[in-house]
Protein backbone atom coordinates (compact mmCIF):
# COMPACT_ATOMS: atom_id res chain seq x y z
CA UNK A 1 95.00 -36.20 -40.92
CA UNK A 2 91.73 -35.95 -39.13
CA UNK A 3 91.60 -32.08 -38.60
CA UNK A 4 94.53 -30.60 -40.38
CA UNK A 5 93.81 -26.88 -40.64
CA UNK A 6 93.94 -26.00 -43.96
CA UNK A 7 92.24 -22.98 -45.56
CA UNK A 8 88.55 -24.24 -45.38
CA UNK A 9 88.77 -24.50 -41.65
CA UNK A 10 89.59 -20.25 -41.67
CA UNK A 11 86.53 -19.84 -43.78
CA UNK A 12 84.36 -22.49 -42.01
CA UNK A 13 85.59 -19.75 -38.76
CA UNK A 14 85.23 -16.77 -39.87
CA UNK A 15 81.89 -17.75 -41.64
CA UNK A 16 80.64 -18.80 -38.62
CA UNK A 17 81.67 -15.55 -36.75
CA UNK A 18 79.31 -13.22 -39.46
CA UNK A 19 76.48 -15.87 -39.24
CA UNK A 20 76.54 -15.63 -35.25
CA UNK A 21 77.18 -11.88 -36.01
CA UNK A 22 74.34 -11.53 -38.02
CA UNK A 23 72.40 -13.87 -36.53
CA UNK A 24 72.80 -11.95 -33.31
CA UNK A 25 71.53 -8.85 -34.82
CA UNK A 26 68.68 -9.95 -36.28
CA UNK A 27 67.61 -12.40 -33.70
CA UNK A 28 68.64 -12.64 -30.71
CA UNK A 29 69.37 -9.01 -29.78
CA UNK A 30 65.55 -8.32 -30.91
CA UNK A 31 63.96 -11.58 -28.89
CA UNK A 32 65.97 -10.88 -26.18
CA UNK A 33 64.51 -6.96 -25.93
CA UNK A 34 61.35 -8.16 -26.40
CA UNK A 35 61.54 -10.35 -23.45
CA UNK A 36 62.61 -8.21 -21.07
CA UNK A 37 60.21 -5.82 -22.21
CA UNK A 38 57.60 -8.28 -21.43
CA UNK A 39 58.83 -9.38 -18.20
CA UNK A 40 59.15 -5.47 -17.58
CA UNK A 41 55.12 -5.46 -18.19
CA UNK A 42 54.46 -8.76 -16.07
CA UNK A 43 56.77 -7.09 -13.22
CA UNK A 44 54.53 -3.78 -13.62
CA UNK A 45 51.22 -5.47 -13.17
CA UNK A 46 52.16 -7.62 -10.23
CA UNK A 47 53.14 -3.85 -8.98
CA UNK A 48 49.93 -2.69 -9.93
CA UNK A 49 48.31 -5.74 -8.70
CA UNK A 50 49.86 -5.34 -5.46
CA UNK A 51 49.06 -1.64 -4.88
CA UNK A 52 45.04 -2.19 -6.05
CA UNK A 53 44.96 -5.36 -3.38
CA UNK A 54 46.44 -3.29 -0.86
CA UNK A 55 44.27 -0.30 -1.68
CA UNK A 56 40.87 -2.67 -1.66
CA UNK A 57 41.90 -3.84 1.50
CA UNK A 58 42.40 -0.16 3.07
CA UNK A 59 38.98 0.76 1.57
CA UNK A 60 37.64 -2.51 3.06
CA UNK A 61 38.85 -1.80 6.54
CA UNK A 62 37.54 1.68 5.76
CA UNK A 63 34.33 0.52 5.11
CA UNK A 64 33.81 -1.64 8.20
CA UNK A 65 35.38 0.94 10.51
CA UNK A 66 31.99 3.27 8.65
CA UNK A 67 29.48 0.26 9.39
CA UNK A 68 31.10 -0.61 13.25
CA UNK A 69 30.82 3.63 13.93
CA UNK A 70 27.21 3.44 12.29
CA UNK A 71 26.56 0.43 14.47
CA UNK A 72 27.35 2.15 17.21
CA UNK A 73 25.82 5.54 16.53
CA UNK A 74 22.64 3.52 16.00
CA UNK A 75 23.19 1.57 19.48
CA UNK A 76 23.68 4.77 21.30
CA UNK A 77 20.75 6.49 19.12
CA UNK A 78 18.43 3.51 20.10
CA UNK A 79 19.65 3.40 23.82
CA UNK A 80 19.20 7.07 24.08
CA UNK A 81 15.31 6.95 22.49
CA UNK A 82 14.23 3.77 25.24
CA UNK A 83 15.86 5.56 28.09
CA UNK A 84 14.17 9.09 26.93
CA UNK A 85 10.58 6.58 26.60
CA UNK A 86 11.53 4.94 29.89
CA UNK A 87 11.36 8.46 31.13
CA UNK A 88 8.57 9.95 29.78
CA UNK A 89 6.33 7.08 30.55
CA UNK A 90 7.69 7.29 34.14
CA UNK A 91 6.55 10.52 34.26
CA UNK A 92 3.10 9.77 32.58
CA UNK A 93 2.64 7.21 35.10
CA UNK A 94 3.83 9.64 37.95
CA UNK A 95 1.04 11.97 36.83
CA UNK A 96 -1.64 9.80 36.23
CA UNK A 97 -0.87 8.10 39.49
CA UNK A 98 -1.26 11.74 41.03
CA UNK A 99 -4.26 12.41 39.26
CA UNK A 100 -5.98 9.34 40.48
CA UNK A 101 -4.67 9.51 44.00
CA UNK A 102 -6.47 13.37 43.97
CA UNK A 103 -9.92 11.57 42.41
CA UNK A 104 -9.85 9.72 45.30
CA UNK A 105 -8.95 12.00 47.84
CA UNK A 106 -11.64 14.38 46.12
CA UNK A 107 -14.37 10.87 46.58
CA UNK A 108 -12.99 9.87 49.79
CA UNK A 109 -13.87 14.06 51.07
CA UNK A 110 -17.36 13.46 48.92
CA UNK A 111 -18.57 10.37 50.81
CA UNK A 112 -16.81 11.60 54.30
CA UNK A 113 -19.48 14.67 53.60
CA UNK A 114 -22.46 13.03 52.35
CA UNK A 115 -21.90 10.85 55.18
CA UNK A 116 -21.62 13.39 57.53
CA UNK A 117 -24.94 15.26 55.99
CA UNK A 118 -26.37 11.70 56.33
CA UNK A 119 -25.54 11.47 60.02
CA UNK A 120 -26.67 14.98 60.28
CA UNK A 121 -29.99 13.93 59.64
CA UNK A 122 -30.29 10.99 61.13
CA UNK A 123 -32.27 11.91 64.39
CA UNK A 124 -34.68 13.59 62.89
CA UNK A 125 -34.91 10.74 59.67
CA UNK A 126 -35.41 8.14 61.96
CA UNK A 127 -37.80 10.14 64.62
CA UNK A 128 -39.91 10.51 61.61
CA UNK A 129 -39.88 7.45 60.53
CA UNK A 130 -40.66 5.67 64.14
CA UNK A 131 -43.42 8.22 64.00
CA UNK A 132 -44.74 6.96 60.93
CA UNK A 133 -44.74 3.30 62.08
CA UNK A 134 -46.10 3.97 65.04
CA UNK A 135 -48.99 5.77 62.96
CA UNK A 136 -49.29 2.40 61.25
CA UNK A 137 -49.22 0.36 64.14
CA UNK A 138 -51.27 1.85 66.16
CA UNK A 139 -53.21 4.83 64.75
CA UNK A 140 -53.93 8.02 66.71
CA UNK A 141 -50.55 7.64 69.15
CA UNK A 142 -48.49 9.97 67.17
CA UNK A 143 -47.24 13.05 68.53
């Protein structure tokens, strides 16, 4: 009595079966293309996502391998101009230490002949000059 098939349960079946039919066609055939091709696109970003990140990242690691061998260049550059200074200002030194040590050689031979000229003279400078003050002293007793 409760569910006695009878001819409007067939129909009630079979138009249920063109309705899914149709609305399988129409609906969810269509919605379900359209979400795969969107989870296609969300899968192909990610991709592209990933590959960009993992490109940056080489072109950052790039990058500070340029600065480090900059850094370094630089260093060495530097290093090489105070050690080249270091050297050429031992070598001014060196010179102007040899000049002066010849000025005074040259001074030291100078005064060693001057004094020797002096010394030279000396007899005769200071027989004069006993001469005079005796001439002073007492006059008439010079020689």
């Amino acid at each position: 009595m409760f569910l006695l098939p009878d001819g409007t349960m067939i129909v009630q079946t079979i138009n249920f079966a063109i309705f899914f039919a149709i609305l399988s066609v129409v609906f969810l055939r269509p919605v379900s293309a359209a979400l795969k091709k969107r989870r296609d696109y969300i899968n192909g970003l990610t991709a592209d996502y990933d590959k960009y990140q993992a490109e940056a990242n080489a072109l950052r690691r790039q990058a500070e391998d340029a600065r480090a061998a900059a850094r370094r260049d630089a260093e060495l550059a530097i290093a090489k101009g105070r050690a080249d200074t270091s050297n050429a200002t031992a070598d001014l030194a060196a010179d102007y230490a040899a000049r002066a040590s010849r000025t005074v050689e040259e001074a030291q031979k100078t005064v060693a002949g001057e004094l020797d000229a002096a010394r030279a003279g000396q007899d005769a400078t200071v027989r004069s000059l006993a001469d005079l003050m005796l001439e002073k002293t007492v006059p008439g007793a010079a020689k």
